[in-house]
N, C-alpha and C. Protein backbone atom coordinates (compact mmCIF):
# COMPACT_ATOMS: atom_id res chain seq x y z
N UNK A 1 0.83 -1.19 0.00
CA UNK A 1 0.00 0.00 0.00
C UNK A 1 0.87 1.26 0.00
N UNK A 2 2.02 1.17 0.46
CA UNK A 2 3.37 2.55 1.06
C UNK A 2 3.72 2.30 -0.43
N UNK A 3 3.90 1.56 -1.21
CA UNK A 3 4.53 1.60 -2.33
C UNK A 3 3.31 2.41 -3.65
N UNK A 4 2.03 1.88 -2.77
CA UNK A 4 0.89 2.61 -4.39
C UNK A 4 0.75 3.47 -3.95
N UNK A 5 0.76 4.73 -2.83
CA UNK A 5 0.91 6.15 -2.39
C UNK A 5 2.40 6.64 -2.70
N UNK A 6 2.96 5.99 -2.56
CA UNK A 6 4.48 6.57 -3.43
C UNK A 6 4.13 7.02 -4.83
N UNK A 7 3.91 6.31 -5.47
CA UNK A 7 3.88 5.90 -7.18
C UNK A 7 3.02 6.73 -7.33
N UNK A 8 2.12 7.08 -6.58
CA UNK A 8 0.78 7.86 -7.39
C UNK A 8 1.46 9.46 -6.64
N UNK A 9 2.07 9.73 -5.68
CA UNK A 9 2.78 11.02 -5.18
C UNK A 9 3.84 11.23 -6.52
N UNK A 10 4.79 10.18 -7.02
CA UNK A 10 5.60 10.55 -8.27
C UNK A 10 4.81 10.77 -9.11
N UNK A 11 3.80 10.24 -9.80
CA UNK A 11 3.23 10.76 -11.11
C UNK A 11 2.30 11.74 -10.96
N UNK A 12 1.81 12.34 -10.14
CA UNK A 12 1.35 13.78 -9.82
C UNK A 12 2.17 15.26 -9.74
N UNK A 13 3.72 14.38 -8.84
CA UNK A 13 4.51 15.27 -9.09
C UNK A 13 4.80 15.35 -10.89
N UNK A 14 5.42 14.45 -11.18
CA UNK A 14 5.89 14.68 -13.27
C UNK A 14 4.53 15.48 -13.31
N UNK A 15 3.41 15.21 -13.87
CA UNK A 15 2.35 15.93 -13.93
C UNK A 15 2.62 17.17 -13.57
N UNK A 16 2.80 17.67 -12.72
CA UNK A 16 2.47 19.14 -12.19
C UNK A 16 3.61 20.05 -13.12
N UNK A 17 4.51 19.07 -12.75
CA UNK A 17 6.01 19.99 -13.65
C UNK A 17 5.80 20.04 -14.91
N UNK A 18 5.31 18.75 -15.54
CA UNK A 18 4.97 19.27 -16.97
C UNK A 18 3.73 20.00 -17.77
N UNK A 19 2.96 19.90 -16.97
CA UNK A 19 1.97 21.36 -16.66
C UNK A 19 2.42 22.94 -16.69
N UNK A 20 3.40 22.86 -15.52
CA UNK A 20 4.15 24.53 -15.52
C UNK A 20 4.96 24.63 -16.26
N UNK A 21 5.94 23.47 -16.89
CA UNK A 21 6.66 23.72 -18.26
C UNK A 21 6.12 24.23 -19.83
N UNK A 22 4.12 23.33 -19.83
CA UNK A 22 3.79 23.43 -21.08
C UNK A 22 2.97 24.44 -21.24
N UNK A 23 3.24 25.90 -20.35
CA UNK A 23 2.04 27.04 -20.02
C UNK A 23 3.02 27.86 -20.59
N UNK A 24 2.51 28.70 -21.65
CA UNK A 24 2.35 29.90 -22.34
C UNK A 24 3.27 31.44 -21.33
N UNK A 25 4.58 31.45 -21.52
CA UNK A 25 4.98 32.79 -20.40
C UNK A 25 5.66 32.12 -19.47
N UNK A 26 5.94 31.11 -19.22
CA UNK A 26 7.13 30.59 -18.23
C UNK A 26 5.54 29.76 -17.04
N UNK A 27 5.84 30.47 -15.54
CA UNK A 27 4.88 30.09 -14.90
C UNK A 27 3.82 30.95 -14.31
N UNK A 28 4.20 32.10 -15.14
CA UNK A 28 3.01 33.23 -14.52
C UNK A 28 2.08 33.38 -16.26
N UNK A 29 0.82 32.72 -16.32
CA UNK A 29 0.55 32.89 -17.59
C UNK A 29 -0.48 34.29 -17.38
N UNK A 30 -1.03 34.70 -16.15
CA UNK A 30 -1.83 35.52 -16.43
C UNK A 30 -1.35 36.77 -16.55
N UNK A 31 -0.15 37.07 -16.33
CA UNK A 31 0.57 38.42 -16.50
C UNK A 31 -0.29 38.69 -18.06
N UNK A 32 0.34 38.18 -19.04
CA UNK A 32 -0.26 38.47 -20.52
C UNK A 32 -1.69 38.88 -20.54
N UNK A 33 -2.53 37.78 -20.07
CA UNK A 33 -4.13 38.25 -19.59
C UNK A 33 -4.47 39.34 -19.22
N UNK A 34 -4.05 40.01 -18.02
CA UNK A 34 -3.77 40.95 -17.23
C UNK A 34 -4.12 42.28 -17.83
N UNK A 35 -2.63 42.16 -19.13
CA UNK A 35 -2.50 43.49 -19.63
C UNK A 35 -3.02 43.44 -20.85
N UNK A 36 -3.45 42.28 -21.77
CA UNK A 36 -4.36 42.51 -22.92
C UNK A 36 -3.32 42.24 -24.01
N UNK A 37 -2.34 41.47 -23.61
CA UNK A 37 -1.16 41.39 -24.80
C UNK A 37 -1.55 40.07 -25.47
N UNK A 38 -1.38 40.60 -26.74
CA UNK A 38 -1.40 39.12 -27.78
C UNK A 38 -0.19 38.72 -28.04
N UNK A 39 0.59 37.70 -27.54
CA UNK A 39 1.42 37.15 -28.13
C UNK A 39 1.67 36.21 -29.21
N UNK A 40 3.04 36.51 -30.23
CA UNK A 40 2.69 35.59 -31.42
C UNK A 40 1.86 36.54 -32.50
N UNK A 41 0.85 37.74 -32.12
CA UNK A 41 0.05 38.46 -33.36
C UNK A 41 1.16 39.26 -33.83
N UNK A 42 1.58 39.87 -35.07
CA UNK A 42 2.35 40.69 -35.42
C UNK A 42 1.49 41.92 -35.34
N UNK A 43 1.87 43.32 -35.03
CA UNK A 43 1.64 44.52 -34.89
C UNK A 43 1.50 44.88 -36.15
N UNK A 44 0.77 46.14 -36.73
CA UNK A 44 0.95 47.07 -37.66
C UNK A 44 1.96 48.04 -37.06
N UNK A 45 3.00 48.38 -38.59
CA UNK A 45 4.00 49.04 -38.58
C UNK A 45 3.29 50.13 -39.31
N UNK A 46 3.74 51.48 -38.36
CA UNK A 46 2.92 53.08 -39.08
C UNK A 46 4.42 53.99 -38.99
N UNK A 47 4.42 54.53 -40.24
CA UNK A 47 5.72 55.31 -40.54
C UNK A 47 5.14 57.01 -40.08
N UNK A 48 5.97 57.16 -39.36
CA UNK A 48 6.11 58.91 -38.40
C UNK A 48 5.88 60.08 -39.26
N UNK A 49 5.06 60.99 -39.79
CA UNK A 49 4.65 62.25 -40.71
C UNK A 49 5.73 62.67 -40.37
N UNK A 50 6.94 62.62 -39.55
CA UNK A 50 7.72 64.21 -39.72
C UNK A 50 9.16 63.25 -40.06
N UNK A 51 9.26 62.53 -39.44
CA UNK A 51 11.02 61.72 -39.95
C UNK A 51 10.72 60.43 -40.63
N UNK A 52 9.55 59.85 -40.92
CA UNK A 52 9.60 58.76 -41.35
C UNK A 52 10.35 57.40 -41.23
N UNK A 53 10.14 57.13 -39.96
CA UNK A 53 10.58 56.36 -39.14
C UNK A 53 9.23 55.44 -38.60
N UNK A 54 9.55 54.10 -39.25
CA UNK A 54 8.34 53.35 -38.75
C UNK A 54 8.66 52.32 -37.52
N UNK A 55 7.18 52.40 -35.96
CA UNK A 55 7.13 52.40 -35.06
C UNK A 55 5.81 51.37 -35.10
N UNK A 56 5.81 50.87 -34.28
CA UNK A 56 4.94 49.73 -33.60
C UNK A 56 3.22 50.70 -33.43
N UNK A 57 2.19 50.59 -34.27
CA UNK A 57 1.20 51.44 -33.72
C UNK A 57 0.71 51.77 -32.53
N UNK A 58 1.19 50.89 -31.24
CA UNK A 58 1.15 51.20 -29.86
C UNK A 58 2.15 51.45 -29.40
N UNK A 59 2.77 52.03 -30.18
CA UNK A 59 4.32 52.57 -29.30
C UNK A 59 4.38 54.04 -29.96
N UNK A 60 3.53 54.72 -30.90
CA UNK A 60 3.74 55.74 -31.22
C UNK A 60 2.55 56.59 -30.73
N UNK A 61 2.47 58.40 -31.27
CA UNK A 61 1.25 59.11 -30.75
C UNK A 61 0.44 59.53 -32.21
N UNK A 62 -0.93 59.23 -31.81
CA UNK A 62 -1.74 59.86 -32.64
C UNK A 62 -1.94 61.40 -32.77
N UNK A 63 -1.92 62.05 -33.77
CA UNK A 63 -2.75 63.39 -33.78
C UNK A 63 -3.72 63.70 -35.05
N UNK A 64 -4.74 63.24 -34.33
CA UNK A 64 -5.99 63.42 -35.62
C UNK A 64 -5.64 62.06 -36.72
N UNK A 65 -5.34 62.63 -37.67
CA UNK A 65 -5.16 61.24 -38.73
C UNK A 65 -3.82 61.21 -39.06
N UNK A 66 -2.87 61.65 -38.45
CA UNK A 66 -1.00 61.73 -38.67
C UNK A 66 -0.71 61.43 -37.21
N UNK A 67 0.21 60.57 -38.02
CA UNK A 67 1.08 59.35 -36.58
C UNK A 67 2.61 59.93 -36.83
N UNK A 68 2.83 59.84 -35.33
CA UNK A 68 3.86 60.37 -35.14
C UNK A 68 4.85 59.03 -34.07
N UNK A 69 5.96 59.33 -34.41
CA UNK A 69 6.92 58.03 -33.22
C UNK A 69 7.05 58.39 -31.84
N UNK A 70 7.11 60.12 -31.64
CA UNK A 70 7.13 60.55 -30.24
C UNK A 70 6.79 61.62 -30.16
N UNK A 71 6.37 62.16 -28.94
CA UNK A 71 5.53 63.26 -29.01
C UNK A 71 6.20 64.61 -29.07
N UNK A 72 7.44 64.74 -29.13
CA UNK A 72 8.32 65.49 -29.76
C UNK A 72 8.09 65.85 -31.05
N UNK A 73 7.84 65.06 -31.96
CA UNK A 73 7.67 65.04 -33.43
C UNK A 73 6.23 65.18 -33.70
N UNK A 74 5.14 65.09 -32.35
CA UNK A 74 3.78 65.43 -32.63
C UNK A 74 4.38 67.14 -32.53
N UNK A 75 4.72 67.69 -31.65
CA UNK A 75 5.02 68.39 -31.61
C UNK A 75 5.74 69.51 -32.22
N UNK A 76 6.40 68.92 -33.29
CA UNK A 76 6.98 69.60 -34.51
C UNK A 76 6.20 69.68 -35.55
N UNK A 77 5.35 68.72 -35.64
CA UNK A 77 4.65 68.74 -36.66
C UNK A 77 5.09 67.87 -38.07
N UNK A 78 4.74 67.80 -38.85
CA UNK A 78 4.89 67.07 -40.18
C UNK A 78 6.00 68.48 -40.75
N UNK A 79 6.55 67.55 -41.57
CA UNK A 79 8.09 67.54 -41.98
C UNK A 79 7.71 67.85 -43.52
N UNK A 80 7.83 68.57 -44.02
CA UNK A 80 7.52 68.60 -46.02
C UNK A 80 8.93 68.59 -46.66
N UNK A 81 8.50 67.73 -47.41
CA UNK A 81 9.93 67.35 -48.23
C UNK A 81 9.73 68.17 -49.62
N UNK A 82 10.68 68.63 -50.23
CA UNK A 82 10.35 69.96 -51.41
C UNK A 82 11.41 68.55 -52.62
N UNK A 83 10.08 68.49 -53.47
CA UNK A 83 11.09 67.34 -54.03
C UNK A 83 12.45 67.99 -55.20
């Protein structure tokens, strides 16, 4: 009987470990949840009105319908190139 409470304590343990090995984020999976992150989706890439420098669309600032990389460059404004 000490031997079938052993055996069934080892294969619960493997179990558990390969559980927290086969979870998404190491062993904290709800961090990702949390904050609303998709991992694995690729982002849209939006190029900056004033230097044209393309930025992650949640890593840059909107103004009206011109995207900018930082709010420095919202701040400058769009850039005209005189061809």
């Amino acid at each position: 009987m000490r031997n079938l409470l052993l055996l069934v304590l080892v294969l619960v343990g493997i179990w558990w470990v390969r559980r927290a090995l086969n979870r998404p984020g190491g062993t904290d999976s709800s961090a990702g949840k949390q904050t609303g992150e998709r991992k694995g989706v690729p982002e849209r890439m939006v190029s900056c009105d004033h230097c044209g420098v393309h930025v992650p669309e949640s890593e840059g600032v909107r103004d009206g319908d011109r995207f900018f990389c930082c709010e420095e460059h919202r701040r400058l404004g769009t850039q005209h190139q005189e061809p």
